[in-house]
C-alpha atoms as a PDB file:
ATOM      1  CA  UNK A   1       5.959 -10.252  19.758  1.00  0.00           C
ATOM      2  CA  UNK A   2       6.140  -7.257  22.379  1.00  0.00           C
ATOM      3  CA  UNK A   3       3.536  -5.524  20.874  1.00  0.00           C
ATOM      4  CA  UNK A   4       0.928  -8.514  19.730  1.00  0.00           C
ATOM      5  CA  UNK A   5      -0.437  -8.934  16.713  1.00  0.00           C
ATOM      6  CA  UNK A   6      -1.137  -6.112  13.593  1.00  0.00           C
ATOM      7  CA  UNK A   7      -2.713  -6.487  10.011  1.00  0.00           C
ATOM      8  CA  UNK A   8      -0.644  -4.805   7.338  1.00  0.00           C
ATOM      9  CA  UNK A   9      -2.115  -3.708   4.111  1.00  0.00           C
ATOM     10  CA  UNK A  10       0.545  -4.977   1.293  1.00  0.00           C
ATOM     11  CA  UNK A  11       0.596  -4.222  -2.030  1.00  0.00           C
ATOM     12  CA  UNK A  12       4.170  -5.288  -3.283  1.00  0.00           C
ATOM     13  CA  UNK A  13       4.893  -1.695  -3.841  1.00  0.00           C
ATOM     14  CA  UNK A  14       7.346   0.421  -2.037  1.00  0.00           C
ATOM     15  CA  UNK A  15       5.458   2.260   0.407  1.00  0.00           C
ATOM     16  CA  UNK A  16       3.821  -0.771   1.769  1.00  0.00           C
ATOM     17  CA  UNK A  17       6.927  -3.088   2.510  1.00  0.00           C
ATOM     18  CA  UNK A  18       8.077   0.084   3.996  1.00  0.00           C
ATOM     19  CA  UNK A  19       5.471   0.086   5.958  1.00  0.00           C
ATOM     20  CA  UNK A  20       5.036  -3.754   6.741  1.00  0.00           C
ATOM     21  CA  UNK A  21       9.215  -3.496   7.855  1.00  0.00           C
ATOM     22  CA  UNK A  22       8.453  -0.579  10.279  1.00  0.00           C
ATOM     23  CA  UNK A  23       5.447  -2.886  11.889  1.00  0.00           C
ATOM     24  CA  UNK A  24       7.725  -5.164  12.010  1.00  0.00           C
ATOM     25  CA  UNK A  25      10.916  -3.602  13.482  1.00  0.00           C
ATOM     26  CA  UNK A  26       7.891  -1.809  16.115  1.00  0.00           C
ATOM     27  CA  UNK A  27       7.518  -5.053  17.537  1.00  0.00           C
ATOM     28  CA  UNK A  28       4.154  -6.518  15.862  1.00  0.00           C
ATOM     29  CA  UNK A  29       3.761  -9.692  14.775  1.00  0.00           C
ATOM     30  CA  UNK A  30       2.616  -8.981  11.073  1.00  0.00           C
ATOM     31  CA  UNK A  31      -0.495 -10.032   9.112  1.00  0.00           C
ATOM     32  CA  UNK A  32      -0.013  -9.069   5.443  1.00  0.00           C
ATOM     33  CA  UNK A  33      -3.162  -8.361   3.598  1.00  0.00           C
ATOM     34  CA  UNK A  34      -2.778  -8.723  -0.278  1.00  0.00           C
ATOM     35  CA  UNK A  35      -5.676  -7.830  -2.717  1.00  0.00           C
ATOM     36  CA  UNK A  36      -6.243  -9.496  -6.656  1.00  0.00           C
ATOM     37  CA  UNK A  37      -8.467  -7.194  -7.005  1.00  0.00           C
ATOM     38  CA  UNK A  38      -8.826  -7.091 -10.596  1.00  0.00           C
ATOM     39  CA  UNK A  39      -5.544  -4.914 -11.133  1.00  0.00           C
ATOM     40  CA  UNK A  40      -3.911  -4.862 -14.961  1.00  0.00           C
ATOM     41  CA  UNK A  41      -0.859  -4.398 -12.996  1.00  0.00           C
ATOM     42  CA  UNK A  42      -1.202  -7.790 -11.286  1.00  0.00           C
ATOM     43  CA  UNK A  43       2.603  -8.581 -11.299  1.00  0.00           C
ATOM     44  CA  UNK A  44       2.709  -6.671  -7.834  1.00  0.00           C
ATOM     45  CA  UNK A  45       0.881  -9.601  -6.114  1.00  0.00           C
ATOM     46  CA  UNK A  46       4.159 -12.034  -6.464  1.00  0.00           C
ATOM     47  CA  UNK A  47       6.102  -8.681  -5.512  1.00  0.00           C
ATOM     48  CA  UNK A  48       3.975  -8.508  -2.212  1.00  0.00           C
ATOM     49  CA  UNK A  49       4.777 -12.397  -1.633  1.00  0.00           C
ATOM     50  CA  UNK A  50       8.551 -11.741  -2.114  1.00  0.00           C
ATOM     51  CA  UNK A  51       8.476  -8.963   0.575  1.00  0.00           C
ATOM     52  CA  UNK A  52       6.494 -10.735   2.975  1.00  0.00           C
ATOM     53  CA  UNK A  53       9.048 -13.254   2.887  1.00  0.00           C
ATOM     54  CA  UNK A  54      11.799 -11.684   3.317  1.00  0.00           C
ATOM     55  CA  UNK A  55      10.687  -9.189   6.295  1.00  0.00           C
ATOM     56  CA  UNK A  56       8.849 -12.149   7.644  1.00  0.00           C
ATOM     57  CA  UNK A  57       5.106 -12.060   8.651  1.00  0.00           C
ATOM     58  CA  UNK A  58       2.779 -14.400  10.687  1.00  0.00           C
ATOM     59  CA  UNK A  59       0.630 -15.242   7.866  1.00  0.00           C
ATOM     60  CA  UNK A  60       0.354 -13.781   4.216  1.00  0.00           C
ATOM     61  CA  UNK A  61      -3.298 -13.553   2.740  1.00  0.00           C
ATOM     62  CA  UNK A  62      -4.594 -12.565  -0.698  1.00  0.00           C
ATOM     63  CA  UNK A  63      -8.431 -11.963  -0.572  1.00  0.00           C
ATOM     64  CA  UNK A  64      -9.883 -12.325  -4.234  1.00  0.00           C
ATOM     65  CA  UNK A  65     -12.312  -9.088  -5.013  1.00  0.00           C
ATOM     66  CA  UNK A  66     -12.706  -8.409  -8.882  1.00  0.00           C
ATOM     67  CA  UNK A  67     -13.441  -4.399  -9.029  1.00  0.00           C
ATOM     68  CA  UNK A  68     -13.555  -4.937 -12.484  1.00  0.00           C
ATOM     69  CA  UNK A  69     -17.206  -5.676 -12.097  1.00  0.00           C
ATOM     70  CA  UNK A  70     -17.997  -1.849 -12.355  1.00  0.00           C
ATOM     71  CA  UNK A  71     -14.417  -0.308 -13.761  1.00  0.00           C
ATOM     72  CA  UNK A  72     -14.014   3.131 -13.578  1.00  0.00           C
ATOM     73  CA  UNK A  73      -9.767   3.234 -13.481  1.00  0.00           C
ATOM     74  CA  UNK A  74      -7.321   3.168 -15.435  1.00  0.00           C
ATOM     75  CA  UNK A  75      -6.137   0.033 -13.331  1.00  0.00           C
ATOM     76  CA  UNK A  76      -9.611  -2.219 -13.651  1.00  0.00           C
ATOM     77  CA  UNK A  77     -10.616  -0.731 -16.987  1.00  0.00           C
ATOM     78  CA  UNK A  78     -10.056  -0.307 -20.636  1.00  0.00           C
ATOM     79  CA  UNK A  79      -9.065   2.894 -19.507  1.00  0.00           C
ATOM     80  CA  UNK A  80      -5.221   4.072 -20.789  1.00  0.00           C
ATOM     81  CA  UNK A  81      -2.815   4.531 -18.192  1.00  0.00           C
ATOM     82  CA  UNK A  82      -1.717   8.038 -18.693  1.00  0.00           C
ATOM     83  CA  UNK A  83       2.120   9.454 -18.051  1.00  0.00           C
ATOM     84  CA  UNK A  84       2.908  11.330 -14.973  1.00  0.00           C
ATOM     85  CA  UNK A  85       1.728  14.903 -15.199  1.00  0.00           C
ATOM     86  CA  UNK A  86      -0.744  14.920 -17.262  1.00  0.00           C
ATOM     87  CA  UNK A  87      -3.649  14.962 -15.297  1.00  0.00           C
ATOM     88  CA  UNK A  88      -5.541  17.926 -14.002  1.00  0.00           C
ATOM     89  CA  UNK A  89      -6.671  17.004 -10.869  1.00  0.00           C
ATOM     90  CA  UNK A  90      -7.579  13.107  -9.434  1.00  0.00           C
ATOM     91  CA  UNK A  91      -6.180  10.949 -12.243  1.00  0.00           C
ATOM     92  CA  UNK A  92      -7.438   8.038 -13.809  1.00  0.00           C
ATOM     93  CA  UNK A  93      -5.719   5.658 -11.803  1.00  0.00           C
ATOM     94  CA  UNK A  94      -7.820   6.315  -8.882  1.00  0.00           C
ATOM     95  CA  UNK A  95      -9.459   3.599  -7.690  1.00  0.00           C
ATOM     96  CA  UNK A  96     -13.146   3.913  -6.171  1.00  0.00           C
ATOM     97  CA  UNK A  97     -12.787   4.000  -2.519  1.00  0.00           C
ATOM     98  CA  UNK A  98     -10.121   1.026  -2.965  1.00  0.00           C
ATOM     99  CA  UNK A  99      -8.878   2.070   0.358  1.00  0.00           C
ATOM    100  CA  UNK A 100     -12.022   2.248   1.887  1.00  0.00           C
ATOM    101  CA  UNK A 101     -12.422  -1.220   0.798  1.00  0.00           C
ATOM    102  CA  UNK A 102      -8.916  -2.132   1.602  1.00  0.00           C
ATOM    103  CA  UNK A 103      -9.607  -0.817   5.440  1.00  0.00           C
ATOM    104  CA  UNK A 104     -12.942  -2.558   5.712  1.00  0.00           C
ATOM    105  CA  UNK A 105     -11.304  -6.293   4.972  1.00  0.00           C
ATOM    106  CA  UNK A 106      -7.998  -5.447   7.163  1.00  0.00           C
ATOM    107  CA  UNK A 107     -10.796  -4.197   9.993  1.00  0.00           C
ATOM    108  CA  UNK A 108     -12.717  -7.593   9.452  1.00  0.00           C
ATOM    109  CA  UNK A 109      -9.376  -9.730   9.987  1.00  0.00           C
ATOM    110  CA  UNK A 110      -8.059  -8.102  12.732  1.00  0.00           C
ATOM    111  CA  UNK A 111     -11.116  -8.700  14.443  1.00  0.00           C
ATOM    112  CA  UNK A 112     -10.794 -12.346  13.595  1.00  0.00           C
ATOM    113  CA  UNK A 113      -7.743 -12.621  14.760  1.00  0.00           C
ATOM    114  CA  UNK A 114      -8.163 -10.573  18.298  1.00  0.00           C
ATOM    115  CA  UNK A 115      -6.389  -7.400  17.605  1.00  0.00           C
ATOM    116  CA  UNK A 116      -7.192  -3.658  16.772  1.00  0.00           C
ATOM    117  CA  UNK A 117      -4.082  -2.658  15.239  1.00  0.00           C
ATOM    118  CA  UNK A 118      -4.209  -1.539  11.489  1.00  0.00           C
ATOM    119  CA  UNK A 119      -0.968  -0.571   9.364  1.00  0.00           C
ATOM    120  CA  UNK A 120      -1.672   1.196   5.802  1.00  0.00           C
ATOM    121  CA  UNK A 121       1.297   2.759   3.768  1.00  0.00           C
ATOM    122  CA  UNK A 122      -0.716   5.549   3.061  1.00  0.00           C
ATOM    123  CA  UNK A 123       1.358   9.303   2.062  1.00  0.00           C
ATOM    124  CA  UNK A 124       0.193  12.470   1.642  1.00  0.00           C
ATOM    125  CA  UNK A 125       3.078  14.069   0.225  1.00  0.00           C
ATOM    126  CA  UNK A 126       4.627  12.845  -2.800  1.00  0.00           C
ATOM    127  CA  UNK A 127       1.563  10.999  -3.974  1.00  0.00           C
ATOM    128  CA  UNK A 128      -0.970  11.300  -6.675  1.00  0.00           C
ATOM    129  CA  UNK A 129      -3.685  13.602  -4.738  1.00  0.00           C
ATOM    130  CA  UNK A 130      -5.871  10.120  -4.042  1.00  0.00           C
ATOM    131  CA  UNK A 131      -8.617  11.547  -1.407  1.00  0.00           C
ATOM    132  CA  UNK A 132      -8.421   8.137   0.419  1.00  0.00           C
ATOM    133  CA  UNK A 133      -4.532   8.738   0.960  1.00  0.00           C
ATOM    134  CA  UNK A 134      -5.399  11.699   3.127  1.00  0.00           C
ATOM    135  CA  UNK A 135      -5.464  11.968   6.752  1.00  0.00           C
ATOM    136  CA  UNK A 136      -8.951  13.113   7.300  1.00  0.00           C
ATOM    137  CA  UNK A 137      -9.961  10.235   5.641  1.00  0.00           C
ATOM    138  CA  UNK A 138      -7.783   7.660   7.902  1.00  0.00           C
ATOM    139  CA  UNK A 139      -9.172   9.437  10.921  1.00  0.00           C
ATOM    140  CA  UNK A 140     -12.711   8.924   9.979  1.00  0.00           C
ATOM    141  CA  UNK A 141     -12.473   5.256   9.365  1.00  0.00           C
ATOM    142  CA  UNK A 142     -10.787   4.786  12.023  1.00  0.00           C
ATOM    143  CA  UNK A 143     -13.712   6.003  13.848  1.00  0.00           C
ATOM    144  CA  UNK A 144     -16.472   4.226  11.560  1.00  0.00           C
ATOM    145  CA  UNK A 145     -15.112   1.172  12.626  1.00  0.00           C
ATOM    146  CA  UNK A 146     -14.895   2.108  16.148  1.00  0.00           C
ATOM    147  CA  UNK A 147     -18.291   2.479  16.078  1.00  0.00           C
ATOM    148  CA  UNK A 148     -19.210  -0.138  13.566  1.00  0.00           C
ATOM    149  CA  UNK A 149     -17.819  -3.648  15.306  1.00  0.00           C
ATOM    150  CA  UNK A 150     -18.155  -5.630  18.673  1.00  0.00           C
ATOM    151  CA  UNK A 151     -14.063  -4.914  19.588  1.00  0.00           C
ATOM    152  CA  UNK A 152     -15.567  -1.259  19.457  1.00  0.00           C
ATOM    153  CA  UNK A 153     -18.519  -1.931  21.069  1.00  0.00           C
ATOM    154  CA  UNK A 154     -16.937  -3.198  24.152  1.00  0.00           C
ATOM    155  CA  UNK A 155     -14.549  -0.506  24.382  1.00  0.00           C
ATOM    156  CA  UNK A 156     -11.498  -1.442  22.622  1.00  0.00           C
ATOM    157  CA  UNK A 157      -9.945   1.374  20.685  1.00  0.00           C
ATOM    158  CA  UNK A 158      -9.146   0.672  17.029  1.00  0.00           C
ATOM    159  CA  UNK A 159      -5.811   2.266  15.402  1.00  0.00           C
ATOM    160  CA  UNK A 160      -5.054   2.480  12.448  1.00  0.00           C
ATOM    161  CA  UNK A 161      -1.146   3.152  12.175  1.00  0.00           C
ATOM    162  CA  UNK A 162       0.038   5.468   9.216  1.00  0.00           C
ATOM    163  CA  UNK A 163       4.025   5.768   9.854  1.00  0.00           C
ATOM    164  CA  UNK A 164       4.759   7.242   5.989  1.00  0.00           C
ATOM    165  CA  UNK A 165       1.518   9.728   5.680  1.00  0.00           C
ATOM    166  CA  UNK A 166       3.891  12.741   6.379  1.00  0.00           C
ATOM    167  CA  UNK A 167       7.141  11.893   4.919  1.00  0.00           C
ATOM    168  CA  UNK A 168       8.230  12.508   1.200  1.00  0.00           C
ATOM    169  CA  UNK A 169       9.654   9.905  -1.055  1.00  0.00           C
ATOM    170  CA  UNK A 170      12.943   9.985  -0.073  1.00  0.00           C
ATOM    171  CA  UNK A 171      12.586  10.202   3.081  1.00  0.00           C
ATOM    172  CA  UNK A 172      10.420   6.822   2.888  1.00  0.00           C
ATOM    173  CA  UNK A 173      13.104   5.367   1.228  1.00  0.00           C
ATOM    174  CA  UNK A 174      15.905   6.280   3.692  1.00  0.00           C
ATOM    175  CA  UNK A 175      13.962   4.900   6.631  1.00  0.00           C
ATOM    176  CA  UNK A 176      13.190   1.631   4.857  1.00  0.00           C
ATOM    177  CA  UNK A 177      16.827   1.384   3.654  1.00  0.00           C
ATOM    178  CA  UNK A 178      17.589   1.558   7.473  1.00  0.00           C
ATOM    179  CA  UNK A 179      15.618  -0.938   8.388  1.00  0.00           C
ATOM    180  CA  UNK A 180      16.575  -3.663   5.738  1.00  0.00           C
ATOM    181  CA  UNK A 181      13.525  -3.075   3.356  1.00  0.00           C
ATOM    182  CA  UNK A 182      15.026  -4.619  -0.108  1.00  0.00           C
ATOM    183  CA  UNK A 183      13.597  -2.458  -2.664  1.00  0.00           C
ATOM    184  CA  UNK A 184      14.664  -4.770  -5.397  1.00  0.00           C
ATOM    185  CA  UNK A 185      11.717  -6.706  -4.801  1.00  0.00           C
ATOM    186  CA  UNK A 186       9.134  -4.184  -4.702  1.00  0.00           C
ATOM    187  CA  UNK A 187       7.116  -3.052  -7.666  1.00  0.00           C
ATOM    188  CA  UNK A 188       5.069   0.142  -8.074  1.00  0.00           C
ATOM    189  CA  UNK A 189       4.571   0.871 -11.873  1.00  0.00           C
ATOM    190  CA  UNK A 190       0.544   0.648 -12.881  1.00  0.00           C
ATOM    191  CA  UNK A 191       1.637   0.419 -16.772  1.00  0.00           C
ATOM    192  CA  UNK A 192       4.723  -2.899 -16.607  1.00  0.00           C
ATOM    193  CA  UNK A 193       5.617  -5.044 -19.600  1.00  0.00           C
ATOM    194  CA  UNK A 194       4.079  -8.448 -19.855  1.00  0.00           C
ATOM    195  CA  UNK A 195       7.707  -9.479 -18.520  1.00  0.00           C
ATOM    196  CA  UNK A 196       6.647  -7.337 -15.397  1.00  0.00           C
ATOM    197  CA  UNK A 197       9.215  -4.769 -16.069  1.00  0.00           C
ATOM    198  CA  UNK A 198       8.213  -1.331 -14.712  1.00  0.00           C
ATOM    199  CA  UNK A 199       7.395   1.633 -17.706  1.00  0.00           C
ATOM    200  CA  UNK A 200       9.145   4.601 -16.623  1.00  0.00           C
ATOM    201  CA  UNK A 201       6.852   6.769 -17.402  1.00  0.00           C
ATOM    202  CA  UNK A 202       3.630   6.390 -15.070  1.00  0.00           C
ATOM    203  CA  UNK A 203       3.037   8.457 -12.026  1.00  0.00           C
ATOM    204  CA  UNK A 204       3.784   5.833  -9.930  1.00  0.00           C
ATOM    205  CA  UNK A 205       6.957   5.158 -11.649  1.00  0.00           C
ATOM    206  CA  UNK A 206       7.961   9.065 -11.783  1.00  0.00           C
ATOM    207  CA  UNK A 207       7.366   9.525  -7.980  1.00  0.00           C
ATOM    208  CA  UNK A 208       9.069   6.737  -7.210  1.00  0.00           C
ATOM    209  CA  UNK A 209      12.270   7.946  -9.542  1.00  0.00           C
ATOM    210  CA  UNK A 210      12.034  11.161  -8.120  1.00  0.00           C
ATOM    211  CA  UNK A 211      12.511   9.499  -4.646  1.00  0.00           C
ATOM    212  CA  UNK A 212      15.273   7.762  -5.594  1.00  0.00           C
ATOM    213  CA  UNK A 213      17.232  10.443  -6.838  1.00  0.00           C
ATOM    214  CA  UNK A 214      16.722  12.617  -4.125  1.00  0.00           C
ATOM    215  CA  UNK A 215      17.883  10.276  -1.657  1.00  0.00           C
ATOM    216  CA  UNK A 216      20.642   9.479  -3.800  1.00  0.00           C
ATOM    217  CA  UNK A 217      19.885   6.070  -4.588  1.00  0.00           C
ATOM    218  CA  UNK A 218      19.746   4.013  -7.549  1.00  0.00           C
ATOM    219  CA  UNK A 219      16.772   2.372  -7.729  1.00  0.00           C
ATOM    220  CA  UNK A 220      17.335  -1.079  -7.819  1.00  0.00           C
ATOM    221  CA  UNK A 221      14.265  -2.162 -10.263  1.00  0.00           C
ATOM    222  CA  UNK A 222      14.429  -2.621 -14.146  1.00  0.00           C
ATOM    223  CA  UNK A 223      12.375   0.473 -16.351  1.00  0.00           C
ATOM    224  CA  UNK A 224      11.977  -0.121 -19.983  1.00  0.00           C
ATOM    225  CA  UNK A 225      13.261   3.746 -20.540  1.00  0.00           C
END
């Protein structure tokens, strides 16, 4: 590939095959990183293996962390998964530093495999006000591990590529519809039926309706609503 190789952070959700199809349509030969990290919503994991199928990656690996250990989410705990809208300010679905964690093993691969290139699906627009979602954030890892490994050390410069942090739903949507990204096999709701069929009502689900509709789309998924 014209622009070597890339590690791309997939969760099965929409923003990151979105993100994995613009690595690939950039010219990168793809590394998708998958996490069972301990997630009640674990039916994303066979959504992530779909996608990285069908846009076609180098290799497809899903590292085995259990953040359960410690809880402290809605999404690793006995902790209900509220409806969109109802939280004040960083809701319960936040992970601890799940990014952070995220970046660190993406970081550690890349190395592995000889590049420096890092894609993460992260948004800063229509998302739910996660802290490591935000740019600031993105640019400071990007320099932690600058400093923090031997590519760094001998003067490679790390990047850590972030194509959807300032677009809105819909506008995510659009450019993966242009690019072939088959939403049907995505999945994005934190609260699904044992079936795997997506509630409706989460904020996941709601931001990802509210894309839809103003790109006027139909969103291809099943909801239970």
């Amino acid at each position: 590939m014209k622009q070597g190789k890339a590690v791309v952070l997939l969760s099965g959700g929409l923003d990151s095959a979105t993100c994995l199809g613009i690595a690939r349509r950039d010219g990168f030969a793809c590394y998708a990183l998958s996490f069972n990290y301990g997630q009640r919503h674990n039916c994303e994991l066979d959504a992530a293996r779909a996608i990285a199928q069908n846009i076609g990656v180098a290799e497809h690996v899903t590292a085995n962390i259990d953040l359960r250990l410690w809880g402290g989410s809605a999404l690793t705990d006995d902790i209900r998964v509220p409806n969109a809208g109802t939280a004040d300010s960083i809701p319960v679905t936040y992970v601890p530093a799940r990014n952070l964690i995220f970046l660190a093993f993406a970081a550690s691969w890349a190395e592995a495999i000889g590049t420096t290139n890092i894609f993460i699906g992260v948004n800063s627009l229509d998302y739910s006000g996660y802290p490591d979602c935000r740019p600031q954030f993105i640019t400071a890892f990007q320099q932690c591990i600058t400093c923090g490994t031997r590519a760094g050390n001998e003067g490679q410069q790390w990047h850590i590529h972030t194509p959807l942090q300032h677009l809105s739903k819909a506008e995510i949507i659009t450019a993966g519809l242009q690019i072939g990204v088959n939403y049907s096999l995505t999945h994005s709701c934190y609260n699904p039926t044992p079936a795997g069929i997506a509630c409706g009502k989460c904020d996941s689900c709601s931001l990802r309706l509210k894309g839809f509709k103003e790109a006027g789309i139909v969103d291809p998924i099943r909801y239970i609503i």
